[in-house]
C-alpha atoms as a PDB file:
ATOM      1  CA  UNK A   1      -7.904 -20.318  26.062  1.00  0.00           C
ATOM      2  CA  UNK A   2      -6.552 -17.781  28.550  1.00  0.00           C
ATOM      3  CA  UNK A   3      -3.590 -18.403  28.097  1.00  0.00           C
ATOM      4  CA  UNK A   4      -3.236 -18.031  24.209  1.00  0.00           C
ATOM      5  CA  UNK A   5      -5.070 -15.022  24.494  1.00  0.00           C
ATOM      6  CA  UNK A   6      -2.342 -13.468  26.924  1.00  0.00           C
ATOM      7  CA  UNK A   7       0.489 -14.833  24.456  1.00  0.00           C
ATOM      8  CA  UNK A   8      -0.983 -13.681  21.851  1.00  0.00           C
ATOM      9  CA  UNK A   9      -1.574 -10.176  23.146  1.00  0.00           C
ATOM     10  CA  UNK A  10       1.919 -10.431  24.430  1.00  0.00           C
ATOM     11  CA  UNK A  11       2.992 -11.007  20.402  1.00  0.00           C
ATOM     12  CA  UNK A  12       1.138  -8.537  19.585  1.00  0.00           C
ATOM     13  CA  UNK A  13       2.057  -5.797  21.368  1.00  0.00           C
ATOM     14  CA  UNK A  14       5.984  -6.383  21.059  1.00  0.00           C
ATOM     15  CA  UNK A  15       4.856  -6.332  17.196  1.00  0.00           C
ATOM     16  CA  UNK A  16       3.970  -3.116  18.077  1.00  0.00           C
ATOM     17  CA  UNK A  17       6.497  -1.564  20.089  1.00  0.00           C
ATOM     18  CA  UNK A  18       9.385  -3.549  17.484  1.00  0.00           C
ATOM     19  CA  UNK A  19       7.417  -1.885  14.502  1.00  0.00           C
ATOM     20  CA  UNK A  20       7.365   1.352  16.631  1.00  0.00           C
ATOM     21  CA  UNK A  21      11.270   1.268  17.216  1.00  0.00           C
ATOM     22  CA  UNK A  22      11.898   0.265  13.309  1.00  0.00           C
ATOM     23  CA  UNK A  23       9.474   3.042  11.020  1.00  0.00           C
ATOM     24  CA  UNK A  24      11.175   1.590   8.349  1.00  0.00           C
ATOM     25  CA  UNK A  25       9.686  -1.765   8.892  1.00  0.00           C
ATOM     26  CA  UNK A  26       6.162  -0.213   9.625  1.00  0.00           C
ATOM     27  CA  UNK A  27       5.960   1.660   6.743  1.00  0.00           C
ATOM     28  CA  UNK A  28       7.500  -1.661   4.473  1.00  0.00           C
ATOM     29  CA  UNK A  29       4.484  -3.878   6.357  1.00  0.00           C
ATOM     30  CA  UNK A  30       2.310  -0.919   5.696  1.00  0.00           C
ATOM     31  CA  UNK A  31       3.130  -1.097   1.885  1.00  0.00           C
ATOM     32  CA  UNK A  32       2.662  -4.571   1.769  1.00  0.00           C
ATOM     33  CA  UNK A  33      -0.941  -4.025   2.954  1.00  0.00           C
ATOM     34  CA  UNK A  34      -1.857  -1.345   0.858  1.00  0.00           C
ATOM     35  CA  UNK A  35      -0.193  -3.858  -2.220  1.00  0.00           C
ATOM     36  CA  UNK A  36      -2.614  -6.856  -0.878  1.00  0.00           C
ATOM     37  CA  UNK A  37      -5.498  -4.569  -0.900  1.00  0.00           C
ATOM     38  CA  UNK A  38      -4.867  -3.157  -4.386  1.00  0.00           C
ATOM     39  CA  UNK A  39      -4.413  -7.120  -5.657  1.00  0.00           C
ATOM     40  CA  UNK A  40      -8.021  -7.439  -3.761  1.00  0.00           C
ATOM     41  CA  UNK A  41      -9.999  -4.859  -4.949  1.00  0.00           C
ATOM     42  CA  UNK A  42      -8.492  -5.899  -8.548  1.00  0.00           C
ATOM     43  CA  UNK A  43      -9.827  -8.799  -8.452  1.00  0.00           C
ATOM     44  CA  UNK A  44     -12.992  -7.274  -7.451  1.00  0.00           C
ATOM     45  CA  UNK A  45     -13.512  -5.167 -10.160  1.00  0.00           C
ATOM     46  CA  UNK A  46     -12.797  -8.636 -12.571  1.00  0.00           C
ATOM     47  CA  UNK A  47     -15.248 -10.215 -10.442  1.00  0.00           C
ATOM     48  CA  UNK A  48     -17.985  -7.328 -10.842  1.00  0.00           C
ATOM     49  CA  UNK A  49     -16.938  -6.722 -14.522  1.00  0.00           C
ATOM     50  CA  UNK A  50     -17.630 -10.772 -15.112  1.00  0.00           C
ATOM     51  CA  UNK A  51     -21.035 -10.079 -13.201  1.00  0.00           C
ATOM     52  CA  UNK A  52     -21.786  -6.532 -15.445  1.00  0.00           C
ATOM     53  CA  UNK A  53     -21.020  -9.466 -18.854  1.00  0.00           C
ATOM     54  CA  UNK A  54     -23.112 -11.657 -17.184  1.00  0.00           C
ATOM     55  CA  UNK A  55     -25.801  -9.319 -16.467  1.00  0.00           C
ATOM     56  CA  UNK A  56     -25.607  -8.201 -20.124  1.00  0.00           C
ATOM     57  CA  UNK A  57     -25.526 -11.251 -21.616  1.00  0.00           C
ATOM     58  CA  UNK A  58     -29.009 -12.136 -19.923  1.00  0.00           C
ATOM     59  CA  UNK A  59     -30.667  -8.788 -20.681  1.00  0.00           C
ATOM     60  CA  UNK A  60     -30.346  -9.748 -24.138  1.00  0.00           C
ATOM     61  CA  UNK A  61     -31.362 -13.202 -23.907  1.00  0.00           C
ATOM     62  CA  UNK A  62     -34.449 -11.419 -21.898  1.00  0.00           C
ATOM     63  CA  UNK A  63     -35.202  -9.443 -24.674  1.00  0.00           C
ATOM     64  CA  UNK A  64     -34.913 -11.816 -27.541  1.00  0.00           C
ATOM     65  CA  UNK A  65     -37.709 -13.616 -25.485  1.00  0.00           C
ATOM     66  CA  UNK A  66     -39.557 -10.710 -24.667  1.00  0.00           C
ATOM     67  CA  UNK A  67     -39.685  -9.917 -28.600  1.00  0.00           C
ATOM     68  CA  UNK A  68     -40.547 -13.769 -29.364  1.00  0.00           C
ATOM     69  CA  UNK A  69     -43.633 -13.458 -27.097  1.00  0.00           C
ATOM     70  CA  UNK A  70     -44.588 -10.052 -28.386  1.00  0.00           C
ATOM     71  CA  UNK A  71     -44.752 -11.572 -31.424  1.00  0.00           C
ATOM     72  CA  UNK A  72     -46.701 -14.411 -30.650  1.00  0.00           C
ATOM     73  CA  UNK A  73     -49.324 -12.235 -28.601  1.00  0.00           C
ATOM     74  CA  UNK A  74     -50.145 -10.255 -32.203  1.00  0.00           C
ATOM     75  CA  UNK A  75     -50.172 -13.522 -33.836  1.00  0.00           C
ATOM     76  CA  UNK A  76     -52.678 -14.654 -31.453  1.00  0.00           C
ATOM     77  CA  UNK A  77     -54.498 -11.884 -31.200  1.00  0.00           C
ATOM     78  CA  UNK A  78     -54.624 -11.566 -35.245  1.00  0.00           C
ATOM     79  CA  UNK A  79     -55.836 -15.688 -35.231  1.00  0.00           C
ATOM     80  CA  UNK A  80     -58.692 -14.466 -32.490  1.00  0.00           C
ATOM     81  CA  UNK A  81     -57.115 -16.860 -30.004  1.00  0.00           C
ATOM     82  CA  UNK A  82     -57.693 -14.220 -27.112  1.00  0.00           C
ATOM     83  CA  UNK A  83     -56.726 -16.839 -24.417  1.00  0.00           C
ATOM     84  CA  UNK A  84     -53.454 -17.521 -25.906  1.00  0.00           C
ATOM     85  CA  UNK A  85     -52.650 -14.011 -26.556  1.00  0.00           C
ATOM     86  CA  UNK A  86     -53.527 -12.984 -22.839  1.00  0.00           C
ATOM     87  CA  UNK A  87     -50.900 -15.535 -21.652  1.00  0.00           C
ATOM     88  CA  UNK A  88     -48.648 -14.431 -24.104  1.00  0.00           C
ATOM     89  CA  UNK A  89     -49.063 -10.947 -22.857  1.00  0.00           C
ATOM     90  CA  UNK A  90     -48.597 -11.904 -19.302  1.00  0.00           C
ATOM     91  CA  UNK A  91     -45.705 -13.732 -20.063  1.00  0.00           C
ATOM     92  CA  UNK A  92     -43.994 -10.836 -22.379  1.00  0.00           C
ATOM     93  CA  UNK A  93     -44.476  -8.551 -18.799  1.00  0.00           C
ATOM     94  CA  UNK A  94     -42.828 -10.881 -16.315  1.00  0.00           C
ATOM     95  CA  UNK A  95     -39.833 -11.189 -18.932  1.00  0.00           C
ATOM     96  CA  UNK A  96     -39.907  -6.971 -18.357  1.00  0.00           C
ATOM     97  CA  UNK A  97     -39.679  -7.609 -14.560  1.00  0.00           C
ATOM     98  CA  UNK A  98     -36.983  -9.524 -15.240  1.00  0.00           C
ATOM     99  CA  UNK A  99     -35.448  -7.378 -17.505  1.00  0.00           C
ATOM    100  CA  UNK A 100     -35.848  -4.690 -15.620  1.00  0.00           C
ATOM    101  CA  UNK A 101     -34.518  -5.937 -12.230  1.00  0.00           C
ATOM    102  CA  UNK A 102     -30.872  -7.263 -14.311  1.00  0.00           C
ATOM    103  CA  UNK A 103     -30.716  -3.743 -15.520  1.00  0.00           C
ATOM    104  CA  UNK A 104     -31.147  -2.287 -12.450  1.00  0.00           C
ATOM    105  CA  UNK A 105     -28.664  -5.151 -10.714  1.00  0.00           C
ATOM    106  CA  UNK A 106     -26.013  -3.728 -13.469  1.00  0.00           C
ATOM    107  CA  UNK A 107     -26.257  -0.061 -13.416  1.00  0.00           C
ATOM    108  CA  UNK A 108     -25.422  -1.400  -9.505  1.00  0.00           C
ATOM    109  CA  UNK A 109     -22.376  -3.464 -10.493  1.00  0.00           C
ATOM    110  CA  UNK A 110     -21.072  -0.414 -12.939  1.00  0.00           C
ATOM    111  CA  UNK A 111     -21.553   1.771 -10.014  1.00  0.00           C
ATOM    112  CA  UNK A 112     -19.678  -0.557  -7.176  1.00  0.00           C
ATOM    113  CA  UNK A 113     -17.079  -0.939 -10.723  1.00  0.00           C
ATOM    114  CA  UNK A 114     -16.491   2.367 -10.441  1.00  0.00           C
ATOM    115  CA  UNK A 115     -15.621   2.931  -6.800  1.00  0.00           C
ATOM    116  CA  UNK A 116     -13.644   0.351  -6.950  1.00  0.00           C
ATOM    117  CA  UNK A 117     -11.815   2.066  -9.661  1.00  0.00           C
ATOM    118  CA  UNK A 118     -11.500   4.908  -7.720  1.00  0.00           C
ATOM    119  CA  UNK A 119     -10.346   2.916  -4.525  1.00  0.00           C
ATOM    120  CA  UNK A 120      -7.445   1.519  -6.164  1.00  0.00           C
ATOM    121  CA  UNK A 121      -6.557   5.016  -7.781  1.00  0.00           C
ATOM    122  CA  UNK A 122      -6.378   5.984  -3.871  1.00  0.00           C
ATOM    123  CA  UNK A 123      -4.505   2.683  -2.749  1.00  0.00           C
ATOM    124  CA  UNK A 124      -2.297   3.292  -5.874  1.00  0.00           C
ATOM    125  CA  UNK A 125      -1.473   6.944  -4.519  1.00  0.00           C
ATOM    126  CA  UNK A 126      -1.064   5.792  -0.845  1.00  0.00           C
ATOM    127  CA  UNK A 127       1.397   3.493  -2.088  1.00  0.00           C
ATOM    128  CA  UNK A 128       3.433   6.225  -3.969  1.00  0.00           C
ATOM    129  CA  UNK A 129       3.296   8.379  -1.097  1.00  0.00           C
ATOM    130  CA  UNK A 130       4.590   5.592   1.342  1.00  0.00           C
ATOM    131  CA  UNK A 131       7.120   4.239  -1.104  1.00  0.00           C
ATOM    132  CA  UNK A 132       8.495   7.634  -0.947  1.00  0.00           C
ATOM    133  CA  UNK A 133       8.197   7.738   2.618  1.00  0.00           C
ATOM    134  CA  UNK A 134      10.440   4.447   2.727  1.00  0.00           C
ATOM    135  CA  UNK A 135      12.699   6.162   0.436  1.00  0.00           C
ATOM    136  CA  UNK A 136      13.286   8.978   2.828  1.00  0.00           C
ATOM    137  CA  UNK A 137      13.680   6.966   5.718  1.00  0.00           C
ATOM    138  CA  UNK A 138      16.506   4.555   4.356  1.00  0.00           C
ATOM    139  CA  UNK A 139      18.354   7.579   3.211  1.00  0.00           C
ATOM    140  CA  UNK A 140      17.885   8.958   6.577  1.00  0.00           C
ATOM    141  CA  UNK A 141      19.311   5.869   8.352  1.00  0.00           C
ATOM    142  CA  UNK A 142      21.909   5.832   5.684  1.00  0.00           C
ATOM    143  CA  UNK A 143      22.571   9.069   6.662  1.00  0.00           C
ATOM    144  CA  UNK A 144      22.411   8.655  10.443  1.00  0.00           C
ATOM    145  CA  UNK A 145      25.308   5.370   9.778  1.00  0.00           C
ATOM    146  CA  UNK A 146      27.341   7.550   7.572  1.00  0.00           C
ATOM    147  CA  UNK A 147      27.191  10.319  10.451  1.00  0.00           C
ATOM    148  CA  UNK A 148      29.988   9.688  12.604  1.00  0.00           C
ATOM    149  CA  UNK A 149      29.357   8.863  15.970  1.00  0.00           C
ATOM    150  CA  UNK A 150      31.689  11.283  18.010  1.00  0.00           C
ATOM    151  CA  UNK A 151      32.645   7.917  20.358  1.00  0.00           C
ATOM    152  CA  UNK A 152      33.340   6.239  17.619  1.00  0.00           C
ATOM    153  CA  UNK A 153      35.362   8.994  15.567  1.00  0.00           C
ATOM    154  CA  UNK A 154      38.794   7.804  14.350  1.00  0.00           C
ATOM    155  CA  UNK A 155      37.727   3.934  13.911  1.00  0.00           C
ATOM    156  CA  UNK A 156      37.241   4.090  10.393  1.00  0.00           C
ATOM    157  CA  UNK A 157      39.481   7.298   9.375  1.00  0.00           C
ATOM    158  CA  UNK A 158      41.978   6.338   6.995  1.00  0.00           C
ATOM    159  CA  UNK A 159      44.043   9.409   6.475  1.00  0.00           C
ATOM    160  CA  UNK A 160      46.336   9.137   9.511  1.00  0.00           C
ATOM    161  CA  UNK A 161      49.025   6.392   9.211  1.00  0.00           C
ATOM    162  CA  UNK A 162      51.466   7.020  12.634  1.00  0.00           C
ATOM    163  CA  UNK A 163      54.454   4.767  10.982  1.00  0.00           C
ATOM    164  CA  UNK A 164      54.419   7.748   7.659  1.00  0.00           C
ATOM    165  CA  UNK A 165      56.433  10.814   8.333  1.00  0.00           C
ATOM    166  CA  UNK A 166      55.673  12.528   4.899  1.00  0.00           C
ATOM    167  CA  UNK A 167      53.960  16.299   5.328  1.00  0.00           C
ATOM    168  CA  UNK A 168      52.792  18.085   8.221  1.00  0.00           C
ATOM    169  CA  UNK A 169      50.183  16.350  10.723  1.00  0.00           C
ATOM    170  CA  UNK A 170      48.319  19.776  11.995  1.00  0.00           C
ATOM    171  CA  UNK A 171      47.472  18.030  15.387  1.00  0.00           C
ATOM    172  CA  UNK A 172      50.786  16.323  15.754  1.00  0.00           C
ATOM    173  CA  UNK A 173      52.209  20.157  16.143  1.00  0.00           C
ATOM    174  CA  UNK A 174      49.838  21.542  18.627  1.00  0.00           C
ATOM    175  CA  UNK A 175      50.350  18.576  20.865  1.00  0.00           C
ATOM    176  CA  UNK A 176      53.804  19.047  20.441  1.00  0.00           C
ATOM    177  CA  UNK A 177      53.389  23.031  21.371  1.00  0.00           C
ATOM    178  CA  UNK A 178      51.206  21.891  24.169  1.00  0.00           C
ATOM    179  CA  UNK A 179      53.524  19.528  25.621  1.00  0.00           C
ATOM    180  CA  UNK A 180      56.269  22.179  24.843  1.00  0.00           C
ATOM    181  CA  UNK A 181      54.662  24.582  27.028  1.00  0.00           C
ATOM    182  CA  UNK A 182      53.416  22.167  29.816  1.00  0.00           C
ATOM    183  CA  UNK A 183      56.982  21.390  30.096  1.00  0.00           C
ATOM    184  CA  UNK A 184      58.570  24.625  30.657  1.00  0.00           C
ATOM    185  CA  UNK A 185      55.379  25.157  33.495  1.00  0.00           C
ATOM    186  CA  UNK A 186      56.477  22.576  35.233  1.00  0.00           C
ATOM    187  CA  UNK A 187      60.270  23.385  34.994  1.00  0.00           C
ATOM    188  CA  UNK A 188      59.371  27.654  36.644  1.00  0.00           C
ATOM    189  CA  UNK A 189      57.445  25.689  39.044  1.00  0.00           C
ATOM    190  CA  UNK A 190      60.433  23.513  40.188  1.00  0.00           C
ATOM    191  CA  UNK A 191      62.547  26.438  40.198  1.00  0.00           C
ATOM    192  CA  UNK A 192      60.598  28.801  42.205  1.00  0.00           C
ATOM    193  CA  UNK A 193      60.727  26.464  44.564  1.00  0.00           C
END
């Protein structure tokens, strides 16, 4: 197992160092994340919002029964059946444990609802704030390639064509002077000697 261990480390940290080199790809895998985590905790808050249904929909089934045994426990009190109306009692407070606990389990699910809620308002404002971040950096690198290079200067200039004599070509002339003037050194130095 060693050995994938060392690979994978290996991966790993040339993940790191490529994703280091490239921002722009960091902060693209970095959106992606904060996208998969906003699908996740979306489907969260279904999930807990099918619960908090759920939940509801037995509270009221609890309390239809609680009511049902209420009202037998007067009926059997009324009848003098004191045995039947002392189960019926019992029985009307363990539905009210029960009750009690799903209300408590959803006033949980609303809460975890709601901080989910407010997660994804964060993830959705991380993501803004990184898609703008992306944004920045491609029209930095599109600035950096539309920056000339000063090697590279000339390659992709259009305006000079060497086989067109129409106007006046500024850096044709002071070649021309400086040639001019190299020339006539040269010549004083030949004759002064």
């Amino acid at each position: 197992m060693g050995l994938f261990d060392d690979l994978s480390s290996f991966l790993e940290a040339r993940l790191e160092e490529f994703l280091r080199n490239n921002p722009h790809l960091e902060l693209q895998a970095l959106e992606e994340q904060l996208r998969e985590q906003e699908d996740g905790t979306l489907r969260l808050i279904l999930d807990l919002q099918r619960q908090e249904k759920q939940l509801q929909d037995d509270i009221l089934a609890i309390a239809k029964d609680i009511q049902r045994w209420h009202d037998r426990a007067s009926k059997a009190t009324a009848a003098g059946r004191n045995d039947l109306a002392q189960a019926a009692q019992e029985r009307e407070a363990a539905l009210l444990r029960q009750g009690n606990q799903h209300w408590g389990q959803m006033a949980g699910v609303k809460e975890r609802i709601e901080r989910s809620k407010d997660l994804v308002r964060q993830i959705q404002r991380r993501r803004q704030e990184v898609k703008a971040q992306i944004a920045a950096t491609q029209a930095a690198r599109a600035n950096t390639q539309a920056t000339p290079n000063r090697d590279t200067v000339g390659w992709n200039q259009t305006g000079y064509n060497p086989r067109a004599k129409k106007g006046f070509d500024p850096l044709e002339d002071k070649f021309q002077r400086w040639e001019m003037d190299d020339e006539l050194e040269q010549m004083k130095r030949n004759l002064g000697k």
